[in-house]
Protein backbone atom coordinates (compact mmCIF):
# COMPACT_ATOMS: atom_id res chain seq x y z
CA UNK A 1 107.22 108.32 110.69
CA UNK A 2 109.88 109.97 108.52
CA UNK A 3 109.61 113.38 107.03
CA UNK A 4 110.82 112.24 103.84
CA UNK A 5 107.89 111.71 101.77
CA UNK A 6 107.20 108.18 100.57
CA UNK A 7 107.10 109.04 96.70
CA UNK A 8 110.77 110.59 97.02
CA UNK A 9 112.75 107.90 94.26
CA UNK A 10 115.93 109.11 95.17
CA UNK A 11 118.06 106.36 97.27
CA UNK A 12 114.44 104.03 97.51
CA UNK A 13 116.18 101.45 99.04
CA UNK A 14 117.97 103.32 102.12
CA UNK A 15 114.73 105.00 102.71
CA UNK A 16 112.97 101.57 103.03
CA UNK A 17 115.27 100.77 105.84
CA UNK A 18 113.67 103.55 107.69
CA UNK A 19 110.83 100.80 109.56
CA UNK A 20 108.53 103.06 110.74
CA UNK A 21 86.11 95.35 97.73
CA UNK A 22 76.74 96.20 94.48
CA UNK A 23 74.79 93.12 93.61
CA UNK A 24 73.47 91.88 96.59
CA UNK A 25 70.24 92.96 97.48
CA UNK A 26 70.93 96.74 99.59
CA UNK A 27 69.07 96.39 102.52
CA UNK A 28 72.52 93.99 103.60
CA UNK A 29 75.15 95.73 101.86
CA UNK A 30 76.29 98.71 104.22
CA UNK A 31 79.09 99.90 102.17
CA UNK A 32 80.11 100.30 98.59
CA UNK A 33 83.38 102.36 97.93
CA UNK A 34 81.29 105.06 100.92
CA UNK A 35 83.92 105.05 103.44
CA UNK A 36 86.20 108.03 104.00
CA UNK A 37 88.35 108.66 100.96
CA UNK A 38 91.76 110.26 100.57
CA UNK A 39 90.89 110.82 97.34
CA UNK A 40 88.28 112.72 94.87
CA UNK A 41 87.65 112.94 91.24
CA UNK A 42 87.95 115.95 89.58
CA UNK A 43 86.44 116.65 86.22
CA UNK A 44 87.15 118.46 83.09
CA UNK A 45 87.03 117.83 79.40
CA UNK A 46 89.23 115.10 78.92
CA UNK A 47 90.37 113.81 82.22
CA UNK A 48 90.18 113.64 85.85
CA UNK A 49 92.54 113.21 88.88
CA UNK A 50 93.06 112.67 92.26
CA UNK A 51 93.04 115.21 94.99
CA UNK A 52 94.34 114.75 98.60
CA UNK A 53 92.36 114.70 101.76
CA UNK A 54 92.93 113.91 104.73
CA UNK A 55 91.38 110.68 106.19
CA UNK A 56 89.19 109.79 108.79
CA UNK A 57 91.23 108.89 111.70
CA UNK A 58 90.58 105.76 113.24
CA UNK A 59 89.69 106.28 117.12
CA UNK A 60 91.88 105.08 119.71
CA UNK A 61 92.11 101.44 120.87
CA UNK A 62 89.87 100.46 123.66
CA UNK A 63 92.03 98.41 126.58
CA UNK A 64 90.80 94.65 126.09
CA UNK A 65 90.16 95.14 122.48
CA UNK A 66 91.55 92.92 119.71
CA UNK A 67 92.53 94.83 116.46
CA UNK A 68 93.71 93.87 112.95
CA UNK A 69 94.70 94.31 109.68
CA UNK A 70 93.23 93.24 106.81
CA UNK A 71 95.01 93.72 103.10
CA UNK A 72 94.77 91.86 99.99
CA UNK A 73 96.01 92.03 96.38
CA UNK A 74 98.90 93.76 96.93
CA UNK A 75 100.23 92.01 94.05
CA UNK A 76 103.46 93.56 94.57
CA UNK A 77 105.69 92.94 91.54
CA UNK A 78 103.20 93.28 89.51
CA UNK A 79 103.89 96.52 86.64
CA UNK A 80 107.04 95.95 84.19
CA UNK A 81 107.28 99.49 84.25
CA UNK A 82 110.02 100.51 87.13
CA UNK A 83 108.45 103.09 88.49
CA UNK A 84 105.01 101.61 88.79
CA UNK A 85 106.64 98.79 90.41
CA UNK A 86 108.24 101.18 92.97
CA UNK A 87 105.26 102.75 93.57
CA UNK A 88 103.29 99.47 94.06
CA UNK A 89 105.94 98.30 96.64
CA UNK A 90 105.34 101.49 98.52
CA UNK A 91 102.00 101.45 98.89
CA UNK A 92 102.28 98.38 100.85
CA UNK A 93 105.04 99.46 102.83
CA UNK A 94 103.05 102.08 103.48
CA UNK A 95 99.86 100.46 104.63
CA UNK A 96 102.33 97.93 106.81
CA UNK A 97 103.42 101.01 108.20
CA UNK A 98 99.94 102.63 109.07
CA UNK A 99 98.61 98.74 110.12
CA UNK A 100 101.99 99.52 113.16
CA UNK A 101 100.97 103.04 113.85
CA UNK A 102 96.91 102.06 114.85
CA UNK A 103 97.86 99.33 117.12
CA UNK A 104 97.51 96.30 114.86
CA UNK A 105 98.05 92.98 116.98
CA UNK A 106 97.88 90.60 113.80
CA UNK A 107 97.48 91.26 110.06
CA UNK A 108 95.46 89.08 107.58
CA UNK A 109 96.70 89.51 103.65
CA UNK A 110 93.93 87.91 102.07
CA UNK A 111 95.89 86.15 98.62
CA UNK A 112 97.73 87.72 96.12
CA UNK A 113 100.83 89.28 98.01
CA UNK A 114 102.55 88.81 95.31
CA UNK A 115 101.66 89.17 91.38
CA UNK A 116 103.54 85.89 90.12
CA UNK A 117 104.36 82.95 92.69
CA UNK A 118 107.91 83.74 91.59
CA UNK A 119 108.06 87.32 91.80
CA UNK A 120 111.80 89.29 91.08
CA UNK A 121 113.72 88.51 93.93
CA UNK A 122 114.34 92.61 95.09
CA UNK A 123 110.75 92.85 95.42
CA UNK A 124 110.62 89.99 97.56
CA UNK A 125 113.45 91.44 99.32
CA UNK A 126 111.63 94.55 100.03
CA UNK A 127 108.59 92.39 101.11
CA UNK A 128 110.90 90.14 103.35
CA UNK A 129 112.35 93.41 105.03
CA UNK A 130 109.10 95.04 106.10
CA UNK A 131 107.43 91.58 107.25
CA UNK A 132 110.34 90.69 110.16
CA UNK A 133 109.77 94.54 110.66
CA UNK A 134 106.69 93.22 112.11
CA UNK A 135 107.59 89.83 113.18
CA UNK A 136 110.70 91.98 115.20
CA UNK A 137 107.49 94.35 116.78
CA UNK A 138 105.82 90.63 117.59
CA UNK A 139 102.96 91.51 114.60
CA UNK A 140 102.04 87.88 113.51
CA UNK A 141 100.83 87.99 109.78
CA UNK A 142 98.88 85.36 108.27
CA UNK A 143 98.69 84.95 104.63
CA UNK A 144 96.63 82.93 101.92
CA UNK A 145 97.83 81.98 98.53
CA UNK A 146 96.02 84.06 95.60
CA UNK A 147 94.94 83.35 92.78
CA UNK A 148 98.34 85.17 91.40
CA UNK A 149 100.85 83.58 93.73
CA UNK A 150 99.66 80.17 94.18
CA UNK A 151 101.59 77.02 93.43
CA UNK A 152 100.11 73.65 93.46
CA UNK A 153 103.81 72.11 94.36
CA UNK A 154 103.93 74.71 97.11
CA UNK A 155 106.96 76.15 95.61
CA UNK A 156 105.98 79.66 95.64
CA UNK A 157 107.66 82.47 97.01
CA UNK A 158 104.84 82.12 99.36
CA UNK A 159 106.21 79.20 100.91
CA UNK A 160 110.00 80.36 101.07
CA UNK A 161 108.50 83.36 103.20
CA UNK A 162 106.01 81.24 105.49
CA UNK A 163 109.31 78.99 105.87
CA UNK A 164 111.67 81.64 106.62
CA UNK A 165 108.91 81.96 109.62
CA UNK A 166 107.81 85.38 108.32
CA UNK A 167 104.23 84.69 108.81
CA UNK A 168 101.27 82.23 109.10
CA UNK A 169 100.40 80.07 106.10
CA UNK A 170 97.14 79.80 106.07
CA UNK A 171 95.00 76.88 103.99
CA UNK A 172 96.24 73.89 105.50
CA UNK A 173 93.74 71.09 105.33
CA UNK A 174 93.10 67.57 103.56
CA UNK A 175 90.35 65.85 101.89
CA UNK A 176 89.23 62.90 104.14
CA UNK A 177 87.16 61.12 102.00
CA UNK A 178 84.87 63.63 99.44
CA UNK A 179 85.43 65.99 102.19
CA UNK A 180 88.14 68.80 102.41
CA UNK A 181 88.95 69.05 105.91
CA UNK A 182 90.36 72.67 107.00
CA UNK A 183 93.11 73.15 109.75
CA UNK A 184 93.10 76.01 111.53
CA UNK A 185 95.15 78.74 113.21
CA UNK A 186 94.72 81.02 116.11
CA UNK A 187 95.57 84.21 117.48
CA UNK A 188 94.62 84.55 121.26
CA UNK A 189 91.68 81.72 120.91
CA UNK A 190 90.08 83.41 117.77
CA UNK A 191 90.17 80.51 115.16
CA UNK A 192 91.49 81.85 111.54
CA UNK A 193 90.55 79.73 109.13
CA UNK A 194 91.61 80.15 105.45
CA UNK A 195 90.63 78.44 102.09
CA UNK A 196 93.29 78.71 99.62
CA UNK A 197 92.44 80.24 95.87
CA UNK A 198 93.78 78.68 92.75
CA UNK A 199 94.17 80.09 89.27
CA UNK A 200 90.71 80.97 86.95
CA UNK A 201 88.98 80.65 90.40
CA UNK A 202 89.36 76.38 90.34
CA UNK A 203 88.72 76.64 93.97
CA UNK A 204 85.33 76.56 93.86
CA UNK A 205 85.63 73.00 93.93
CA UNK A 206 86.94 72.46 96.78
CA UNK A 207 84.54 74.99 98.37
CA UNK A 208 81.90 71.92 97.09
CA UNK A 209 83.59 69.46 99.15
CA UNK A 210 84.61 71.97 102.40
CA UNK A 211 83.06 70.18 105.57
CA UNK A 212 81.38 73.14 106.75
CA UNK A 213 79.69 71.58 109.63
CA UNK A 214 83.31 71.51 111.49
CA UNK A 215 84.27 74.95 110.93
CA UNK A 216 80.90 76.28 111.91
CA UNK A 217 81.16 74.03 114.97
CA UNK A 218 84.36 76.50 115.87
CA UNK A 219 83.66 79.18 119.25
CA UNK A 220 82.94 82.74 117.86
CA UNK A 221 85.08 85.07 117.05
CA UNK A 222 86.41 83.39 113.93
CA UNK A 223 87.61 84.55 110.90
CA UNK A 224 87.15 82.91 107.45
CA UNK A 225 89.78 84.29 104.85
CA UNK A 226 89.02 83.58 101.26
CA UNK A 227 89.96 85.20 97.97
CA UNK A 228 87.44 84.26 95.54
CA UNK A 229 84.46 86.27 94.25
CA UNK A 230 81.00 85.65 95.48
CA UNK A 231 78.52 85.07 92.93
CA UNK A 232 75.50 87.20 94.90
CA UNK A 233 78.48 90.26 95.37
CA UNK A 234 80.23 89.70 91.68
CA UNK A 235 80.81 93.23 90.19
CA UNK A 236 79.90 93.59 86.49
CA UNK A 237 83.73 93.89 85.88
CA UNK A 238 83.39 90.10 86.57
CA UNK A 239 80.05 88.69 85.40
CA UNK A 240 81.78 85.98 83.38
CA UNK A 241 84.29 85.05 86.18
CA UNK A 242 84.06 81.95 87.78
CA UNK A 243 82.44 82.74 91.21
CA UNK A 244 81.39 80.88 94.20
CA UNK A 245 78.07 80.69 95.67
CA UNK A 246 77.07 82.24 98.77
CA UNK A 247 75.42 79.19 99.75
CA UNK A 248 79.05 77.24 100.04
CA UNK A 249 80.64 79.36 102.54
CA UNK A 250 80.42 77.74 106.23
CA UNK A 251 77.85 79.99 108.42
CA UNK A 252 78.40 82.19 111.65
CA UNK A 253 81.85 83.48 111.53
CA UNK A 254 82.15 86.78 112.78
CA UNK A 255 84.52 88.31 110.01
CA UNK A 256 85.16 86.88 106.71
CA UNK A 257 87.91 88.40 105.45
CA UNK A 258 88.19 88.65 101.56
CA UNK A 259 90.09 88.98 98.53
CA UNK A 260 90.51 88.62 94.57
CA UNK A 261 87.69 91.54 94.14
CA UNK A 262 89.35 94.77 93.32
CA UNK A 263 86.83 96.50 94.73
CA UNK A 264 85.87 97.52 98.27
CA UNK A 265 83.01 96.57 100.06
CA UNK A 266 81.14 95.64 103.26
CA UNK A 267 78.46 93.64 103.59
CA UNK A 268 76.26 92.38 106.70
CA UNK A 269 75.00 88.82 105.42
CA UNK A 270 72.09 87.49 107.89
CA UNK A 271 72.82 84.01 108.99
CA UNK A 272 76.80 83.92 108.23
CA UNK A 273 78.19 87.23 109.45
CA UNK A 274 80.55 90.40 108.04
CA UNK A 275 82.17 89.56 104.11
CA UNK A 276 84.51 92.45 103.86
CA UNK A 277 86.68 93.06 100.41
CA UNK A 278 89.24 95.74 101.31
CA UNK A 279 89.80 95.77 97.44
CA UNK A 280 93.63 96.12 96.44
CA UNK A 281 96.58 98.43 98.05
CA UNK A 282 98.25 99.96 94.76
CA UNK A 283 96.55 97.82 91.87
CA UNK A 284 98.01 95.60 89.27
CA UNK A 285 96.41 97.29 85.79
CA UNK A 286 95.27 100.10 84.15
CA UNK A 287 91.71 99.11 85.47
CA UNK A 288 92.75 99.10 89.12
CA UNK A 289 94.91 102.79 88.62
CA UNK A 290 91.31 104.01 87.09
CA UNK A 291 89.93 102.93 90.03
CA UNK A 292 92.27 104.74 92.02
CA UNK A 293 91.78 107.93 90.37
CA UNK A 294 88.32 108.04 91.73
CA UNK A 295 88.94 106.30 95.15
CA UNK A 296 92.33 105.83 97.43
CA UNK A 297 93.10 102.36 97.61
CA UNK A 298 93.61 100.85 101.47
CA UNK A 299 92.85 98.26 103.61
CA UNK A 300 90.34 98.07 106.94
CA UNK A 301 91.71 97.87 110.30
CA UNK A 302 89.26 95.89 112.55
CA UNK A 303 88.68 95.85 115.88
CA UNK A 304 87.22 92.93 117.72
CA UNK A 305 84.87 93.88 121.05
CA UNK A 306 83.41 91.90 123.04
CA UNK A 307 82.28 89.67 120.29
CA UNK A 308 81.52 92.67 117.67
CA UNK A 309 83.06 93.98 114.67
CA UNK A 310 84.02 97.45 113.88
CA UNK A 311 85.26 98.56 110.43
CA UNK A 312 87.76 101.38 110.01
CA UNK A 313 88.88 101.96 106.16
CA UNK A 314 92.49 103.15 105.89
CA UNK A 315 93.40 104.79 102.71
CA UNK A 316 97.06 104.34 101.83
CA UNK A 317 98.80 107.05 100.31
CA UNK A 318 99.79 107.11 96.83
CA UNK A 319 100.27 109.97 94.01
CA UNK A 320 97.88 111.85 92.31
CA UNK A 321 96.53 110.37 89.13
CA UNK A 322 95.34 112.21 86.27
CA UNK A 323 93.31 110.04 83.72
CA UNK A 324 92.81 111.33 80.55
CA UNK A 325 90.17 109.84 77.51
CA UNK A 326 90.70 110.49 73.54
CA UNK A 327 88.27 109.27 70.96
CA UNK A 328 89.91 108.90 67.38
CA UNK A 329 86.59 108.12 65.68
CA UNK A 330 86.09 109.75 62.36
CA UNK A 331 89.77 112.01 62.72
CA UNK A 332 92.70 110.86 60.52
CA UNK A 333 95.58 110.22 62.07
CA UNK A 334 98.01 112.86 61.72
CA UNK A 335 95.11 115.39 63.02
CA UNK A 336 94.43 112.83 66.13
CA UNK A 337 98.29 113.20 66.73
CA UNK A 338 98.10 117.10 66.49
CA UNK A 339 95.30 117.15 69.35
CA UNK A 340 97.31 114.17 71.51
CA UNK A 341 100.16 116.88 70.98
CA UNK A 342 98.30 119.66 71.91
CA UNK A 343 97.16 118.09 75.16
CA UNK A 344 100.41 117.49 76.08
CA UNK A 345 102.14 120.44 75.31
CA UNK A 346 99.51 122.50 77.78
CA UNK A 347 98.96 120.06 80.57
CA UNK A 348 99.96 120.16 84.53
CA UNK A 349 101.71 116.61 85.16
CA UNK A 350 103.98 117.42 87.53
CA UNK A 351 104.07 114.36 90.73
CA UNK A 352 101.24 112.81 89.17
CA UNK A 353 100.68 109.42 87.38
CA UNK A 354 98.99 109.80 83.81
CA UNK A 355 96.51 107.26 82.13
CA UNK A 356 96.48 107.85 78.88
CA UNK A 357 93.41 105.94 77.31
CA UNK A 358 92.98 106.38 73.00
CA UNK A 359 90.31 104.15 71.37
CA UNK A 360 87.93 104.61 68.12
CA UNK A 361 88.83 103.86 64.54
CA UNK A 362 90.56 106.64 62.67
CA UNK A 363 89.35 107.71 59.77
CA UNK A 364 92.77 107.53 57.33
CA UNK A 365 96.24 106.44 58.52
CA UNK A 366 97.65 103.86 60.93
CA UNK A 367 97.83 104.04 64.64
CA UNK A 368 101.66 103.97 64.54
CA UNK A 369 101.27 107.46 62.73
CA UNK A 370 99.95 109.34 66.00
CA UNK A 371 103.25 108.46 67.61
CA UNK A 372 102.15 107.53 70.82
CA UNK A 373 105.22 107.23 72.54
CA UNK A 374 106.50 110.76 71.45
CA UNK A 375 103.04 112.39 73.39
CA UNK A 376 104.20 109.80 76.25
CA UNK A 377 107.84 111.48 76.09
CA UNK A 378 105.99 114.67 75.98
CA UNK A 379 103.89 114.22 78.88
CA UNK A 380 107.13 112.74 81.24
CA UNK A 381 109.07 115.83 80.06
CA UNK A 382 106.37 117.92 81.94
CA UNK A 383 107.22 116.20 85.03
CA UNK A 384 104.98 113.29 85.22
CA UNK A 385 106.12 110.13 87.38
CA UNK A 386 104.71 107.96 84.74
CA UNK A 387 102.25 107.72 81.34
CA UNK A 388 100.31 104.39 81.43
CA UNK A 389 99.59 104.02 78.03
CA UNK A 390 96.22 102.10 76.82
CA UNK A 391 95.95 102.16 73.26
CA UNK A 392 94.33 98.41 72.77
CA UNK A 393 90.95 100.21 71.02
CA UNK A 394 92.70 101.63 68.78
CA UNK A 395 91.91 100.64 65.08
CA UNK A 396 91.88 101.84 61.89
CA UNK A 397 89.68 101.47 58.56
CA UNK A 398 93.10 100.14 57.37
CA UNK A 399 93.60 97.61 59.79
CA UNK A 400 92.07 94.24 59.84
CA UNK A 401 93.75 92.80 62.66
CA UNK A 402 92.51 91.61 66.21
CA UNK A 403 92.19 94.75 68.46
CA UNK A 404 92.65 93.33 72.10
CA UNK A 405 91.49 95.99 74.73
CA UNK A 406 94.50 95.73 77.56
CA UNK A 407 92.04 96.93 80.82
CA UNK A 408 90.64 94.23 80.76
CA UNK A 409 91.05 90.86 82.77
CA UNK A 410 92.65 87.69 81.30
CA UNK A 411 89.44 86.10 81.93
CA UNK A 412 87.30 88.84 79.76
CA UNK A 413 90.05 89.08 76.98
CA UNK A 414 89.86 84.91 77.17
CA UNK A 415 86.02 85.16 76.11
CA UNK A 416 85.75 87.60 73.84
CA UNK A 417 88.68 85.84 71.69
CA UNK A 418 86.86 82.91 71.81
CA UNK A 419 84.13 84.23 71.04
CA UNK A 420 85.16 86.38 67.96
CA UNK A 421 86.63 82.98 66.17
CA UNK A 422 83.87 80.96 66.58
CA UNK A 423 81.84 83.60 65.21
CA UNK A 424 83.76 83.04 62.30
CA UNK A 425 83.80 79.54 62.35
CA UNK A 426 81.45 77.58 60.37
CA UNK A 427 80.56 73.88 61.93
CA UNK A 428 78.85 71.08 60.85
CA UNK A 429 77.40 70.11 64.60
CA UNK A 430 75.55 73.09 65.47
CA UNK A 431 76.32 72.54 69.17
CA UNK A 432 79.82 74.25 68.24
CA UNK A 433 78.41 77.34 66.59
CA UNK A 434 77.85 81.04 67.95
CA UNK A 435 77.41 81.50 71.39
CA UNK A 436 76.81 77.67 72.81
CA UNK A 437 80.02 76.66 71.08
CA UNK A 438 81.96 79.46 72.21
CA UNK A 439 80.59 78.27 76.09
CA UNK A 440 81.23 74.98 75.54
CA UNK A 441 85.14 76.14 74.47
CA UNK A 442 84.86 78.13 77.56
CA UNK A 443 84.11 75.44 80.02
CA UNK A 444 86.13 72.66 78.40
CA UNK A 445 89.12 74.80 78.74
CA UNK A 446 88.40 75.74 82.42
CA UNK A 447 87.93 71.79 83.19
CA UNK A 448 91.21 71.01 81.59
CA UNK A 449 93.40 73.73 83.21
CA UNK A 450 91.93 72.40 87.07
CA UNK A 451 94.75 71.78 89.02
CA UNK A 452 96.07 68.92 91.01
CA UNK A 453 95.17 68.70 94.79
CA UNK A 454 97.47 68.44 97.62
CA UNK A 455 97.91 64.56 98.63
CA UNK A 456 95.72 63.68 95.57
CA UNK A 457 97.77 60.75 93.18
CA UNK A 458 98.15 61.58 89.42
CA UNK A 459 95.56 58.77 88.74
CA UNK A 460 92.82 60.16 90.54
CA UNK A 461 93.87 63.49 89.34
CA UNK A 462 93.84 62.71 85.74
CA UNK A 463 90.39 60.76 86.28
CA UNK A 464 88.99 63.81 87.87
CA UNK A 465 89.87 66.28 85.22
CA UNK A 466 88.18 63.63 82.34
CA UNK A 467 85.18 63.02 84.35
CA UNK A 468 84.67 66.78 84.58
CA UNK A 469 85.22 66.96 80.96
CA UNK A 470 82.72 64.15 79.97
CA UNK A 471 80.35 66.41 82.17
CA UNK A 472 80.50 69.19 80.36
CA UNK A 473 80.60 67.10 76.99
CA UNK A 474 77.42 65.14 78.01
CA UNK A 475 75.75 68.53 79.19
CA UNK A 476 76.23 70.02 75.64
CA UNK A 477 74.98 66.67 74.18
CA UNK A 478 71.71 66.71 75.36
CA UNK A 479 70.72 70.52 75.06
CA UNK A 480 70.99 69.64 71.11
């Protein structure tokens, strides 16, 4: 590995050229954001950040084992801001790197590579360098869309990669009759078997209609790679998410290898086998850089002997993070500013990325009168690599308008709009009023937005998508 440290921005794209995820019951669930960390929090009165430690080494590789990789939501692409971007794309180098250094023979990214399915082509550059790194070392990598980077046309940049013979596409399969039919890959006779995710989680029905009683008919090893939440694991980050039940996942694969839960975890599921969620690499919101804060974000490198599975959690490295909470409640707005100020005159940024998180309702003035983005100046002055600003819960006694709280998912910010108008709304049918109507808003719009299957004719499609929608129409009809 280079000397040069990884976070050093100056010439970032000669120094790339240098190759070197608790609701189930507990008794089952061996690991929850336990493993070795890189990381720790550290508290004081208005924020917390990140200190280094070394991690756990992972031991050596035993002659006649199999070992691998296994990422997921990268999301690389994913921040507007240039330096989060840079910082995201590094963290994944990085991991590719550390995947090389312990003796990976094969990697698994388990969806959401990329943050869009048509990502800004330098990042994809930068992601197209470092996989024929590995394909050039003979490291096959096999990938499954995400929820993110899926394309129903298969015209992602997914598919230019896979066809540019960077890696394994993995999700292949047909429906045969109701039944969706899975094709499978292999590395060294272990089946890998993948089940592709589509957006606001419209996979689960094809997990409905997967012909389990093939794939569980495969020889052990095998790997199942999914990215979709379980409903029996589902953090409360994701309670109203669509999830999939444990019940529709085929049984007795050694390893299933997860994503789409930004959130680590390990869990030993009687009957089926290991469900691992690495959780992400970098992150992709002001959520997922909390998250960080507390806990390094990595990926597991797993070894295969004999039939068994060992975990070994990687942490990847990536720059302190210092988060910091302000509460505006009853404080007018030009004193607010004064303590912002205050804060950011005094503080140690220097190397570190800043979360800056303001919420409450002042008392007097507007939000635009705390000058936000002069305390952000403030606080990169000091030296910080970048202030993430989250200022979505901020409100004042003045303001009437919609306050939208930016941590949160699409999916969360989806409901609670929803809900908030019909609220408001006044109906004659009663079935469209308060929390039933906002439901029934809810599900019509996720049975409208399903997507078209591969090899399935616009007909059936469009007869699909209004039988689901006299389903959920009929449903609300007769719990009047």
């Amino acid at each position: 590995m280079p000397s040069k440290s990884i976070f050093d921005f100056s010439n970032s794209g000669d120094a790339a050229k240098n190759e070197e995820t608790k609701e189930k019951k507990a008794p089952r669930e061996k690991h929850k954001r336990e493993a070795p960390r890189s990381a720790a929090a550290h508290k004081h009165e208005i924020s917390k950040s990140k200190i280094a430690q070394p991690p756990a080494p992972v031991p050596p590789k035993k002659e006649g084992t199999i070992r691998f990789a296994h990422l997921a939501d990268c999301h690389l692409g994913a921040f507007r801001d240039d330096t989060l971007r840079e910082l995201n794309i590094k963290a994944f180098e990085n991991a590719i790197d550390k995947s090389v250094a312990e003796g990976a023979d094969f990697i698994i990214i388990a969806g959401d590579l990329f943050h869009t399915n048509v990502p800004d082509m330098r990042v994809a550059e930068r992601c197209a360098r470092k996989l024929r790194h590995l394909k050039e070392k003979g490291i096959e990598v096999f990938v499954l869309y995400g929820s993110h980077d899926y394309s129903p046309n298969e015209k992602s940049i997914i598919d230019v990669l896979k066809g540019a013979g960077l890696f394994n596409k993995l999700g292949g399969g047909e429906y045969v009759g109701d039944k969706l039919k899975l094709k499978p890959s292999e590395f060294r006779g272990i089946p890998i078997i993948g089940l592709l995710a589509r957006t606001s989680g419209l996979e689960k029905s094809d997990y409905e209609h997967l012909d389990t009683e093939a794939l569980e008919a495969l020889p052990n090893p095998k790997i199942f790679v999914y990215h979709s939440a379980i409903a029996e694991y589902r953090p409360s980050f994701l309670k109203d998410a669509e999830c999939v039940p444990l019940s529709l996942f085929p049984k007795g694969f050694a390893y299933y290898a997860g994503g789409h839960v930004h959130e680590r975890r390990e869990v030993d599921e009687r009957g089926y086998g290991t469900f691992v969620f690495p959780g992400h690499t970098f992150g992709a919101d002001f959520r997922d850089l909390e998250s960080d804060a507390e806990e390094a974000p990595g990926f597991y490198i797993v070894d295969i002997e004999s039939g068994a599975i060992n975990l070994h959690f990687v942490p990847v490295e990536i720059p302190e993070i210092m988060l910091a909470d302000f509460k505006a409640d009853g404080k007018g707005a030009l004193e607010f500013k004064e303590e912002l100020q205050h804060w950011a005159n005094g503080g140690n940024f220097a190397g570190k990325i800043v979360m800056l998180r303001v919420a409450g309702k002042l008392a007097s003035g507007k939000p635009n009168e705390v000058e936000l983005e002069k305390i952000r100046e403030t606080v990169l002055e000091k030296g910080a690599l970048v202030c993430v600003l989250n200022r979505g819960s901020l409100s004042s006694a003045e303001r009437l308008a919609v306050q939208i709280d930016t941590s949160k998912s699409k999916d969360e910010i989806e409901r609670e709009i929803i809900g908030e108008f019909v609220s408001k709304a006044s109906f004659k049918d009663d079935a469209l009023n308060g929390k039933k109507g906002a439901e029934l808003a809810i599900s019509l719009s996720g049975a409208l937005k399903q997507e078209q299957r591969a090899n399935e004719t616009k007909d059936t499609y469009h007869r699909r998508v209004f039988g689901d929608v006299r389903k959920v129409m009929d449903s609300a009809e007769g719990q009047k």
